[in-house]
N, C-alpha and C. Protein backbone atom coordinates (compact mmCIF):
# COMPACT_ATOMS: atom_id res chain seq x y z
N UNK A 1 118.15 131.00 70.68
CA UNK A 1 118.21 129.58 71.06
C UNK A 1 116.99 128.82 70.58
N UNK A 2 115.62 129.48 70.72
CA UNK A 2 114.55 129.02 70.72
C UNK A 2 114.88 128.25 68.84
N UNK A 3 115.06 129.21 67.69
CA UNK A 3 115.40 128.68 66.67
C UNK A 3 115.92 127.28 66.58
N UNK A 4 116.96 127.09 67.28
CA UNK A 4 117.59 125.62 67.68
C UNK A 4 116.86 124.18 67.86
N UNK A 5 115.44 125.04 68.52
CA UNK A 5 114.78 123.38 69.13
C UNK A 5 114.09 122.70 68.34
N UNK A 6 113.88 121.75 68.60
CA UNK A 6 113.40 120.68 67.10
C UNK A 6 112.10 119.98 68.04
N UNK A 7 110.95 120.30 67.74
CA UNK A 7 110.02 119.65 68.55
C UNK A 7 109.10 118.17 67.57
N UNK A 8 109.94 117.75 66.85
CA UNK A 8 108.99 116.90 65.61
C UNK A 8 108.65 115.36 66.78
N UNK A 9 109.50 115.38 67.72
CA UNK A 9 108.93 114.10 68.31
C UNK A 9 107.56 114.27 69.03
N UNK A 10 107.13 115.25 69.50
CA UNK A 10 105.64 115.93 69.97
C UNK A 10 104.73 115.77 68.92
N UNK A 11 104.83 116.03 67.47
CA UNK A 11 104.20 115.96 67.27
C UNK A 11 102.83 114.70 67.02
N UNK A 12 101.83 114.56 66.84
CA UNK A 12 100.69 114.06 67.01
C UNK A 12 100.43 113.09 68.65
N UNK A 13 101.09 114.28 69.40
CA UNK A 13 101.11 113.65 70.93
C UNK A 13 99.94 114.53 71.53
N UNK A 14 99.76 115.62 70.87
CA UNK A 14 98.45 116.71 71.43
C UNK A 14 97.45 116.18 71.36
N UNK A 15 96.24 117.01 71.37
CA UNK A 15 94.83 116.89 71.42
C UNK A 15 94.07 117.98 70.56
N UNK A 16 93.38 117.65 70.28
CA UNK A 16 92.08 118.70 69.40
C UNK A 16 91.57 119.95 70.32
N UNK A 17 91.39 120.99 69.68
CA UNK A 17 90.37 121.92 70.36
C UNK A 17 89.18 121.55 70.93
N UNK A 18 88.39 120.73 70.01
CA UNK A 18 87.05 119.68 70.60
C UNK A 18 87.62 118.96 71.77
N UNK A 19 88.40 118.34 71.30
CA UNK A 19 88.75 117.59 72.97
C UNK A 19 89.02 118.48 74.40
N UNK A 20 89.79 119.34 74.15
CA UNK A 20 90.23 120.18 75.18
C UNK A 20 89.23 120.99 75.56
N UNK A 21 87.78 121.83 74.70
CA UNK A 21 86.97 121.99 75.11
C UNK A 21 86.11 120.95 76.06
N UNK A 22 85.83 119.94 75.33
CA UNK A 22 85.05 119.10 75.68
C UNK A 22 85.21 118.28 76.98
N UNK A 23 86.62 118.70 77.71
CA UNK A 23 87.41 118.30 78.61
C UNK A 23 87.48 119.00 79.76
N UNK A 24 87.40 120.30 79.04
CA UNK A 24 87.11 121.61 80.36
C UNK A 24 86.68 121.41 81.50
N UNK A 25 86.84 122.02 82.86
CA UNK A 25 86.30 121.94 84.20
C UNK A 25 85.36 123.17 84.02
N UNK A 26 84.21 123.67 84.62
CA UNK A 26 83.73 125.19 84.72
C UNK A 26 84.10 125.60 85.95
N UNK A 27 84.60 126.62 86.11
CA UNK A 27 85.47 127.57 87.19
C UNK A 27 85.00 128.66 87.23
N UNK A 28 84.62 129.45 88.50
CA UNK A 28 84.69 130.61 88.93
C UNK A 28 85.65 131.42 88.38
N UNK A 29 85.85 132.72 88.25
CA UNK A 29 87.16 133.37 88.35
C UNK A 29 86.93 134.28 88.36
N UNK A 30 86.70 135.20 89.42
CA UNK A 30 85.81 136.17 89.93
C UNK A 30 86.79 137.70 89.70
N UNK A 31 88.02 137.32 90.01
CA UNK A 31 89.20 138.32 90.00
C UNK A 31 89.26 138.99 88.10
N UNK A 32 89.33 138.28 87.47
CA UNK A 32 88.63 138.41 85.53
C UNK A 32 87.64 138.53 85.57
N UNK A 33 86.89 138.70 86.39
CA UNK A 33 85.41 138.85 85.54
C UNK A 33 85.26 137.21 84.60
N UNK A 34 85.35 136.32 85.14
CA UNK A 34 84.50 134.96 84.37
C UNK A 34 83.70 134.26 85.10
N UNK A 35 82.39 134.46 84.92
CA UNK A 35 81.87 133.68 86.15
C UNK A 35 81.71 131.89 85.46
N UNK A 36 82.14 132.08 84.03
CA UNK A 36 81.88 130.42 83.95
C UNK A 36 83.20 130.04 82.61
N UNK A 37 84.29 129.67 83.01
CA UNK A 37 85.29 129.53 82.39
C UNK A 37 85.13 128.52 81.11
N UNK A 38 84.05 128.03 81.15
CA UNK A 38 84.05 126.92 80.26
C UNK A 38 82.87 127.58 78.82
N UNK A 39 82.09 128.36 79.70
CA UNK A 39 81.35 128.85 78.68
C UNK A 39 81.91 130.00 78.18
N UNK A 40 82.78 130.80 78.89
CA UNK A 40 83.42 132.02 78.08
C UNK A 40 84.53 131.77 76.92
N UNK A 41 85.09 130.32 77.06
CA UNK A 41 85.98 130.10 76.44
C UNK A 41 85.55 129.69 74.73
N UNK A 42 84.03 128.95 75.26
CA UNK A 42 83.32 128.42 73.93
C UNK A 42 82.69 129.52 73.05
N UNK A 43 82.51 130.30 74.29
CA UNK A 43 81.51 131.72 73.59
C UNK A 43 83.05 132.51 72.73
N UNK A 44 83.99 132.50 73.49
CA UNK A 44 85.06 133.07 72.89
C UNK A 44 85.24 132.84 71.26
N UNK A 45 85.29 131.20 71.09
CA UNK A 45 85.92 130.38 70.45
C UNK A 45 84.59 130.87 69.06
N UNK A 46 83.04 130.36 69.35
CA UNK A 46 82.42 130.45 68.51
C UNK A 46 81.87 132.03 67.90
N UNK A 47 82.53 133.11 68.52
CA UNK A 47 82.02 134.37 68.29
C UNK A 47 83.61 135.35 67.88
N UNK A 48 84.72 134.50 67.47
CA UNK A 48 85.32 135.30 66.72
C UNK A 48 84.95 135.33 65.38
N UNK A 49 85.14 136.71 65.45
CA UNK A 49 85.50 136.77 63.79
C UNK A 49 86.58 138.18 63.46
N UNK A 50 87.03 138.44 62.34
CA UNK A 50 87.81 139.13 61.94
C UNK A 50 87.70 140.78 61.42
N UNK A 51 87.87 141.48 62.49
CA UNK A 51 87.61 143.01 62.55
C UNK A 51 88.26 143.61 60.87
N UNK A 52 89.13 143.32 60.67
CA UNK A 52 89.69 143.65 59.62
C UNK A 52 89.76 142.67 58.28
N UNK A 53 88.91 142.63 57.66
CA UNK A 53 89.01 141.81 56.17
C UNK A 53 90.40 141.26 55.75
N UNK A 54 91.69 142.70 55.78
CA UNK A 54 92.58 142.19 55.28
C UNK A 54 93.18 141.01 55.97
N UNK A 55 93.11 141.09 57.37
CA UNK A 55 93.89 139.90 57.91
C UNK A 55 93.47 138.55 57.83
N UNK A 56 92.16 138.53 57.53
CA UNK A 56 91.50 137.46 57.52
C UNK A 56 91.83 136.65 56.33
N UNK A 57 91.79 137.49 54.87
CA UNK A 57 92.47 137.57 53.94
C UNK A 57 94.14 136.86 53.77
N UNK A 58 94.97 137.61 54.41
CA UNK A 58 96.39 137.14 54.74
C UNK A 58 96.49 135.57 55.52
N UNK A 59 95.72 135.42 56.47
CA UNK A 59 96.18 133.83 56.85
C UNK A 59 95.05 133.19 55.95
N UNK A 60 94.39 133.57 55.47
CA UNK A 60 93.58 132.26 53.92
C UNK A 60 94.62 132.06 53.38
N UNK A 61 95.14 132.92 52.78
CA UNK A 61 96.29 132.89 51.65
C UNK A 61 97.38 132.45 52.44
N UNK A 62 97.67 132.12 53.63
CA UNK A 62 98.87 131.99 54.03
C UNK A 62 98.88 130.02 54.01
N UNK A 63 97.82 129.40 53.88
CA UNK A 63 97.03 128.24 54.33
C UNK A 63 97.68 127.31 53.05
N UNK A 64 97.25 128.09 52.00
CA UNK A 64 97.53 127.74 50.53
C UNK A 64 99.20 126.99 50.16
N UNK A 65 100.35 127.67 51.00
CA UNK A 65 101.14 127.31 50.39
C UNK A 65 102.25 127.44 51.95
N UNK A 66 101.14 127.41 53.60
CA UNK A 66 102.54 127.43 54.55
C UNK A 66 102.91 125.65 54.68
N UNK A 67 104.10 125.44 55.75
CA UNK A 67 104.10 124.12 55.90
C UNK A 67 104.39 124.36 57.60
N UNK A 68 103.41 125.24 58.32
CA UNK A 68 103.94 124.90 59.60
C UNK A 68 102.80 124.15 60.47
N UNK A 69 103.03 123.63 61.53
CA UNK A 69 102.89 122.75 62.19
C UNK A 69 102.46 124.04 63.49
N UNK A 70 101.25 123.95 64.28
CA UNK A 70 101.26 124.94 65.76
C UNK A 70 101.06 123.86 67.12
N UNK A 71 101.51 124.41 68.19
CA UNK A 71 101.73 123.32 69.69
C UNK A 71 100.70 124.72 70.66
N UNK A 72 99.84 124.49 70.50
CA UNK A 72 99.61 125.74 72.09
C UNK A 72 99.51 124.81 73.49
N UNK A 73 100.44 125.17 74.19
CA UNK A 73 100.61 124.69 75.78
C UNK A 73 99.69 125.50 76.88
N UNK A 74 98.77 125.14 77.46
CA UNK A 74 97.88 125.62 77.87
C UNK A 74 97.24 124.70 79.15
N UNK A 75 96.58 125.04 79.86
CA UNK A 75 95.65 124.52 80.70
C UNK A 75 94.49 124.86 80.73
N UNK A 76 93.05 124.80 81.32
CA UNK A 76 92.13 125.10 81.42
C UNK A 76 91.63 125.76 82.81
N UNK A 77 92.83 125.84 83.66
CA UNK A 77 92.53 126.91 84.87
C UNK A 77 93.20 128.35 84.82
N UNK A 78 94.01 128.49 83.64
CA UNK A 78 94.15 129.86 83.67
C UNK A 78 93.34 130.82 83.02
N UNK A 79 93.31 132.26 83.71
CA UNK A 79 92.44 132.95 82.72
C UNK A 79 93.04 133.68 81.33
N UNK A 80 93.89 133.93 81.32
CA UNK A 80 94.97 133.97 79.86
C UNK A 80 94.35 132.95 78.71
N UNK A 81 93.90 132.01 79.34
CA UNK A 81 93.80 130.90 78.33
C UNK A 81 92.66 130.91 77.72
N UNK A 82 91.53 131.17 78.67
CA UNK A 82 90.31 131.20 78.25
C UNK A 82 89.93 132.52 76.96
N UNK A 83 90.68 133.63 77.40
CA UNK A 83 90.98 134.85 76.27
C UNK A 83 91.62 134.93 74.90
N UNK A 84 92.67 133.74 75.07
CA UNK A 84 93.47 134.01 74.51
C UNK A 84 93.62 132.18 73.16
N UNK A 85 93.23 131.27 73.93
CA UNK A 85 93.22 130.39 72.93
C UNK A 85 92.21 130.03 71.88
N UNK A 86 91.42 130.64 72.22
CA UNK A 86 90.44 130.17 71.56
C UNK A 86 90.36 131.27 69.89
N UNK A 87 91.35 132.23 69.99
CA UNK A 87 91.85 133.19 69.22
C UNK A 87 92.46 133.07 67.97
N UNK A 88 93.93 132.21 69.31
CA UNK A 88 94.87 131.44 68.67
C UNK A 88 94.37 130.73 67.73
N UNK A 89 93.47 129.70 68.04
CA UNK A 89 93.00 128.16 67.39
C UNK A 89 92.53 128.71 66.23
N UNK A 90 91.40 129.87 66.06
CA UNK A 90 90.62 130.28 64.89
C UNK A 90 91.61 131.22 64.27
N UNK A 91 92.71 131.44 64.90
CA UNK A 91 93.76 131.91 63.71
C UNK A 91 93.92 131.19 62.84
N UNK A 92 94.58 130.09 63.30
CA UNK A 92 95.25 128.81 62.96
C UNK A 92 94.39 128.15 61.82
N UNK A 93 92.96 128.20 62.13
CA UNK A 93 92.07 127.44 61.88
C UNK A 93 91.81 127.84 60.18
N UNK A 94 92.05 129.08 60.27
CA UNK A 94 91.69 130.19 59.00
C UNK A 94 93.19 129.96 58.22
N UNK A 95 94.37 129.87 58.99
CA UNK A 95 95.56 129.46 57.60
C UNK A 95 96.33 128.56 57.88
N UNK A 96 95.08 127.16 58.04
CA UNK A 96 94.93 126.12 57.86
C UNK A 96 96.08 125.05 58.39
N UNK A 97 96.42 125.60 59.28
CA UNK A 97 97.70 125.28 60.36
C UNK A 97 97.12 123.90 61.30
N UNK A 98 98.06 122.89 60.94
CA UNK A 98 97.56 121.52 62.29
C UNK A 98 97.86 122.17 63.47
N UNK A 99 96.98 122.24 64.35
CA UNK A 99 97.34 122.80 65.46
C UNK A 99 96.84 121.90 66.44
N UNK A 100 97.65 121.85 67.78
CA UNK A 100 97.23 120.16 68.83
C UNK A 100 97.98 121.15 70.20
N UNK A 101 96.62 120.74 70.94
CA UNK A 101 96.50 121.50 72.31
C UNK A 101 97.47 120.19 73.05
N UNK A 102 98.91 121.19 73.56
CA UNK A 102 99.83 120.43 74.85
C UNK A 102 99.05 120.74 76.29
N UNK A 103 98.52 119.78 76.82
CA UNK A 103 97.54 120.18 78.03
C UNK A 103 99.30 120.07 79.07
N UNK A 104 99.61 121.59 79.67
CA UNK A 104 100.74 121.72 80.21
C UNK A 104 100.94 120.82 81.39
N UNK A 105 99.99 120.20 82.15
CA UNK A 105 100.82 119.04 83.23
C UNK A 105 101.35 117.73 82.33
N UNK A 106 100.92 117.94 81.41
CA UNK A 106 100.86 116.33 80.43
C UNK A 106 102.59 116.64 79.85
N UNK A 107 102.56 117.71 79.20
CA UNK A 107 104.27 118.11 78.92
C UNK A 107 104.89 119.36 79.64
N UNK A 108 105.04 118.77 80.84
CA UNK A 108 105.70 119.99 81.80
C UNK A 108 107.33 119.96 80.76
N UNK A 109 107.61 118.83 79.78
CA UNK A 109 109.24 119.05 80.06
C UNK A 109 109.57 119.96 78.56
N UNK A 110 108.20 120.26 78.26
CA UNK A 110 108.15 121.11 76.68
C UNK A 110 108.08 122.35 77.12
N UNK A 111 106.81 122.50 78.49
CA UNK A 111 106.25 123.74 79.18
C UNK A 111 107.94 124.33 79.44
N UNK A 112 108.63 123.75 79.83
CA UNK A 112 109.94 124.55 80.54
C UNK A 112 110.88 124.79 79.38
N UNK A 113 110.95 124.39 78.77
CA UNK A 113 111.82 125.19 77.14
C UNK A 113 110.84 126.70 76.65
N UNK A 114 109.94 126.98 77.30
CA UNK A 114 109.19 128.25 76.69
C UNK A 114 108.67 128.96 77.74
N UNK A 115 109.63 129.40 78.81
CA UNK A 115 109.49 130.11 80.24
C UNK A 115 108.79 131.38 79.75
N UNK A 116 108.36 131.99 80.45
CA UNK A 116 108.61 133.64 80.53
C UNK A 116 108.81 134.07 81.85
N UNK A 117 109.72 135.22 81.83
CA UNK A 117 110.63 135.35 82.92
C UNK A 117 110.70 134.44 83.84
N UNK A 118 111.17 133.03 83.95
CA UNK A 118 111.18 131.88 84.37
C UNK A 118 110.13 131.55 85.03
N UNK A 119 109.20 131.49 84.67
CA UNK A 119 107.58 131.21 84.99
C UNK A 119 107.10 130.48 83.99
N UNK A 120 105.88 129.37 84.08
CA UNK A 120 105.11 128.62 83.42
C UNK A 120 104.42 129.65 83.05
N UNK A 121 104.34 130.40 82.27
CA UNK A 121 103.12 131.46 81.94
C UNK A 121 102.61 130.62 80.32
N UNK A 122 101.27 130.98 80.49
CA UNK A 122 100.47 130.38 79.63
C UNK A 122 98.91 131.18 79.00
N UNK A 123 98.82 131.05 78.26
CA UNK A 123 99.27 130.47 77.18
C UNK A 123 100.64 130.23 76.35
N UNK A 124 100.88 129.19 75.55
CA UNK A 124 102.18 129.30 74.32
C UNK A 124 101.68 128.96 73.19
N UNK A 125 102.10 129.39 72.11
CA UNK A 125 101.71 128.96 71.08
C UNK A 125 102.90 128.61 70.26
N UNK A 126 103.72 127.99 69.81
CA UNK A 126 104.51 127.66 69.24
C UNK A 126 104.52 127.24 67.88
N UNK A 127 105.19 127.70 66.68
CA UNK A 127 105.37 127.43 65.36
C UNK A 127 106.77 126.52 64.95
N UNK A 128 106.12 125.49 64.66
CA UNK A 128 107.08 124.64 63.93
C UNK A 128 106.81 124.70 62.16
N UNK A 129 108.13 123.74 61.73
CA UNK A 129 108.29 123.44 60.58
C UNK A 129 107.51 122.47 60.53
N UNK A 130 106.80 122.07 59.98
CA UNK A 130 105.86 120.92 59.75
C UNK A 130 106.90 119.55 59.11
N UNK A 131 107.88 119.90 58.64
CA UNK A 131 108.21 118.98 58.07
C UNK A 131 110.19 118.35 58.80
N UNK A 132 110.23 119.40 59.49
CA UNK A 132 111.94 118.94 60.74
C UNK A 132 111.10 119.49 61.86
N UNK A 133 110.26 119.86 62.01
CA UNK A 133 110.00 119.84 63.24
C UNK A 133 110.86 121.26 64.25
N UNK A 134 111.58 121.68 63.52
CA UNK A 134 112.14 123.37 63.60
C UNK A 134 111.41 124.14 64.70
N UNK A 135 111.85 124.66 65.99
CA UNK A 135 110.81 125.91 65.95
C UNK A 135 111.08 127.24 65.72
N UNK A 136 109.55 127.51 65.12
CA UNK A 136 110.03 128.45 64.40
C UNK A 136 109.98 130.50 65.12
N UNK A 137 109.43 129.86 65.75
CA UNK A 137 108.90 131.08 66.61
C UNK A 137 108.04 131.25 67.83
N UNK A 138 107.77 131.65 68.82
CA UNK A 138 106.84 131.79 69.56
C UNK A 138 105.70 132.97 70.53
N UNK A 139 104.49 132.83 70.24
CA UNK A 139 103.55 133.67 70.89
C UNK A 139 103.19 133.27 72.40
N UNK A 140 103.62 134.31 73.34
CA UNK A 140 102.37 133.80 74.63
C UNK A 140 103.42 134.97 75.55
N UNK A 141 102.38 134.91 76.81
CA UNK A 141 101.67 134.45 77.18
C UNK A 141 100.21 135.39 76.82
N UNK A 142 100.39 136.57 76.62
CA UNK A 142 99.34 137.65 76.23
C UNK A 142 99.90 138.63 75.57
N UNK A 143 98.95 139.07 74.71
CA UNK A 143 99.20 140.41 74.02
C UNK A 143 100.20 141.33 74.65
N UNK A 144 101.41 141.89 73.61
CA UNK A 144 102.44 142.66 74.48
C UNK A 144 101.80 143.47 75.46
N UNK A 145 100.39 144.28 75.32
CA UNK A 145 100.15 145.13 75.84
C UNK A 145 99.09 145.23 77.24
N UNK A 146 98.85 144.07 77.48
CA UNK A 146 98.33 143.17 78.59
C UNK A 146 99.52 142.92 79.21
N UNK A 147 100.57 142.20 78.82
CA UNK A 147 101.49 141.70 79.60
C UNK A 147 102.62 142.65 79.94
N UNK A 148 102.51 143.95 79.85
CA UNK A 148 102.76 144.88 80.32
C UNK A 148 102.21 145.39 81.87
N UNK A 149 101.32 145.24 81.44
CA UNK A 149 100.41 145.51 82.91
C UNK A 149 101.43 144.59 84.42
N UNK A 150 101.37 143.49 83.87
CA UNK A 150 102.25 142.30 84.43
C UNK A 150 103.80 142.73 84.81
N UNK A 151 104.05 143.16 84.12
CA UNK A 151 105.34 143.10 83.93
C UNK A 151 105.85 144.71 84.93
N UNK A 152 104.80 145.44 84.74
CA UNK A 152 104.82 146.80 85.91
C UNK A 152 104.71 146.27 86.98
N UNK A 153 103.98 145.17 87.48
CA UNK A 153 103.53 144.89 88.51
C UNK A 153 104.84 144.36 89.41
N UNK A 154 105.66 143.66 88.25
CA UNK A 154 106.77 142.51 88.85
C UNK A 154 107.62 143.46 89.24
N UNK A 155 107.88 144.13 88.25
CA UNK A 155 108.95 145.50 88.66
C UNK A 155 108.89 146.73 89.94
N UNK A 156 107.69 146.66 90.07
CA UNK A 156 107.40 147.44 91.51
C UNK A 156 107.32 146.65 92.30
N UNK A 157 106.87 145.58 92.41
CA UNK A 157 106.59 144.27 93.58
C UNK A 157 107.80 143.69 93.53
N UNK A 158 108.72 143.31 93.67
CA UNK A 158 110.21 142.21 94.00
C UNK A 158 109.84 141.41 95.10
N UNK A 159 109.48 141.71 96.22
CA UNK A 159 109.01 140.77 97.33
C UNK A 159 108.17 140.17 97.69
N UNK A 160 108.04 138.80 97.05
CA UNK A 160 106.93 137.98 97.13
C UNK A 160 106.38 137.92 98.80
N UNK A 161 107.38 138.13 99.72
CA UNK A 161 107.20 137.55 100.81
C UNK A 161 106.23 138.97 101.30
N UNK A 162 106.14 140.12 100.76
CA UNK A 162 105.67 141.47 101.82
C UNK A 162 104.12 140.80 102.16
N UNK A 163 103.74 141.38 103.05
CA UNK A 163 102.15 141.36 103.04
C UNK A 163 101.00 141.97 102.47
N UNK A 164 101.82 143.07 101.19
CA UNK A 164 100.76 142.98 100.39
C UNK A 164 100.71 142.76 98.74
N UNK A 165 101.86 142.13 99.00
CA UNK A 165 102.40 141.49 97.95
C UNK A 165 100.61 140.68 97.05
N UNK A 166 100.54 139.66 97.44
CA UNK A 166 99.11 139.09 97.45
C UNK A 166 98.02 140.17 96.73
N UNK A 167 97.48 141.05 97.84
CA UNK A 167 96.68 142.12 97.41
C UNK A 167 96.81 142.86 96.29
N UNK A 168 98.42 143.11 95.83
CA UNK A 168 98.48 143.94 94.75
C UNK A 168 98.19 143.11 93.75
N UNK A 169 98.60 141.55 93.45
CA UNK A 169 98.78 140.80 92.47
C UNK A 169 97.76 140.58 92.32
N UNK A 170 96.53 140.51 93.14
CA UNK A 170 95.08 140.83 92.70
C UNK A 170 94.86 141.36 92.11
N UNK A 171 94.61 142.81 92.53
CA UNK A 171 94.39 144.17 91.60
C UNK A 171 95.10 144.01 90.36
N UNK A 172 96.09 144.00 90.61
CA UNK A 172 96.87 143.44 88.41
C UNK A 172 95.81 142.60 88.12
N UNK A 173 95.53 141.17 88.61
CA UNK A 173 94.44 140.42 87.65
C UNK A 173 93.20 141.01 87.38
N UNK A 174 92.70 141.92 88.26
CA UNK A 174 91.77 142.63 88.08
C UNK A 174 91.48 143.39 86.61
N UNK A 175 92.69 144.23 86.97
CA UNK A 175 93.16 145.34 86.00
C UNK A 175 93.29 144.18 84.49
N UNK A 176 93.56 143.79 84.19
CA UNK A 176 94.30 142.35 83.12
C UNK A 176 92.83 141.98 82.85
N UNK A 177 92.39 141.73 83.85
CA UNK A 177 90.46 141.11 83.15
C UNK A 177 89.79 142.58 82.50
N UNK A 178 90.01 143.10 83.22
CA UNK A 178 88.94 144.26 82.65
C UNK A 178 89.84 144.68 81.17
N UNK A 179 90.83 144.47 81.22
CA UNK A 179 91.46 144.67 79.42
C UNK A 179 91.10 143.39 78.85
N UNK A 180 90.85 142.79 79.12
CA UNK A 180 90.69 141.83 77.77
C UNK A 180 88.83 141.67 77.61
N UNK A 181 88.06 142.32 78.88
CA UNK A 181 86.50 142.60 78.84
C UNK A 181 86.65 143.74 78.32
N UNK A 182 87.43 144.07 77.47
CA UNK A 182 86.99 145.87 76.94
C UNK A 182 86.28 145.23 75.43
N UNK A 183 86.72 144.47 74.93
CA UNK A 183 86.21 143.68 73.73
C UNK A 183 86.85 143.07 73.38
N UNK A 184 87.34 143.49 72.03
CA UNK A 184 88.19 142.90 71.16
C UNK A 184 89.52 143.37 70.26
N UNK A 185 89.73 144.57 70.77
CA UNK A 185 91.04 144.65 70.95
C UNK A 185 91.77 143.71 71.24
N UNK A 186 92.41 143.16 72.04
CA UNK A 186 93.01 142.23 72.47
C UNK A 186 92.91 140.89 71.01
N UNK A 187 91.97 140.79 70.86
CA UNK A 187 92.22 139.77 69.62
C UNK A 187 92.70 140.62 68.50
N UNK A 188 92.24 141.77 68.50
CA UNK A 188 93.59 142.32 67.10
C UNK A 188 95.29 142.40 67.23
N UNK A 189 95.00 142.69 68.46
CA UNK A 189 96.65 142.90 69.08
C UNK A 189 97.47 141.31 68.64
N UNK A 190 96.67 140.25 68.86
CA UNK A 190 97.06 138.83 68.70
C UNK A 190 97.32 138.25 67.31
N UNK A 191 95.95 139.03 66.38
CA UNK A 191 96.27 139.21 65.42
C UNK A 191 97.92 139.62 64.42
N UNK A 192 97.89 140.76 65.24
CA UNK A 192 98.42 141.67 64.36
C UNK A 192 100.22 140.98 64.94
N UNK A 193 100.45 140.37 66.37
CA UNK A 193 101.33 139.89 66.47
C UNK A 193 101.95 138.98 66.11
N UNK A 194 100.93 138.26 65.45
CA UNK A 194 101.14 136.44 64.77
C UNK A 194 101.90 136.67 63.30
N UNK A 195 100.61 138.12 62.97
CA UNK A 195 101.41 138.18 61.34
C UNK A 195 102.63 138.61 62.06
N UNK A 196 103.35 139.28 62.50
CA UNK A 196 105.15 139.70 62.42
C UNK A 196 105.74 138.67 62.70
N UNK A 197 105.24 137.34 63.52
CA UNK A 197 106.20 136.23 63.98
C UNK A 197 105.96 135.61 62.42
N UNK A 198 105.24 135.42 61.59
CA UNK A 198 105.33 134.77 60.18
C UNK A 198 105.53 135.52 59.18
N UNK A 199 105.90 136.80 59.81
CA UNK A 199 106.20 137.57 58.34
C UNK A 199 108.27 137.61 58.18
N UNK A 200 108.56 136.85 59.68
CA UNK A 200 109.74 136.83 59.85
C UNK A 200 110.40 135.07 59.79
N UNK A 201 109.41 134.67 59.10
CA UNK A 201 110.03 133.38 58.65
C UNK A 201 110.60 133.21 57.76
């Protein structure tokens, strides 16, 4: 279905990475391990770089001759986001992709065409056609192998209502911070997932 949607009226309705940094709240988030959301996100942003030459390589060259258009839907209170966009952006940034931050209360009615398991989960990153506005594919909310962790959790937990429902869904965020504080794994995994969504265009 997702193939179907045509997002060209969004476009130049986003915002810049500068802006959305520059916009940030600083937040606690003690359950991840962030004690300052605004500086981990910048430190994120200005201290990637590319473990593997070749890939770095592949989106240069991909810059040269793609025509897509990227939407990441995001907020600045999740911790997904702080890990995970600033990744995205210097993907993007390297094969030379317009890319414009959807701050998700601003387009809740875009946020809900790109659920996961009918949840606002966030990050999204979305690939359009630059030129119909097509979409072409989509990344989020985390690395398959993070969002696994998640996804065990939902499957043993069904009852939001138990009383320790709460407590466990802690410990998952727990568990979820300390994988994406292992390093940088997690940005290869993101890597390595972006090339298969564009190697299938």
């Amino acid at each position: 279905m997702e193939k179907q949607m045509n997002l060209k009226h969004k476009i130049g309705h986003g915002i810049s990475i500068q802006q959305f940094m520059s916009g940030m709240k600083i937040r606690v988030m003690e359950m991840s391990n962030i004690p300052n959301t605004k500086e981990q996100f910048i430190a994120n942003y200005e201290n990637f770089s590319w473990e593997n030459e070749e890939d770095g390589k592949f989106f240069l060259a991909l810059g040269e001759h793609s025509n897509f258009h990227c939407f990441i839907l995001c907020t600045d209170w999740c911790p997904d986001v702080i890990w995970n966009v600033p990744v995205l952006v210097r993907i993007m940034e390297e094969a030379q992709i317009p890319t414009e931050i959807l701050v998700m209360e601003d387009h809740l009615e875009t946020m809900d065409l790109f659920l996961t398991d009918g949840a606002r989960a966030q990050p999204v990153a979305i690939l359009l056609d630059a030129n119909t506005g097509n979409v072409l594919g989509r990344w989020g909310a985390r690395p398959a192998y993070i969002q696994a962790v998640m996804d065990k959790f939902k499957k043993k937990h069904t009852d939001k209502q138990a009383s320790n429902y709460q407590e466990n869904l802690n410990w998952t965020y727990r568990d979820i911070g300390e994988l994406y504080n292992k390093g940088r794994e997690y940005q290869t995994v993101i890597i390595q997932e972006l090339k298969k969504l564009i190697f299938q265009q």
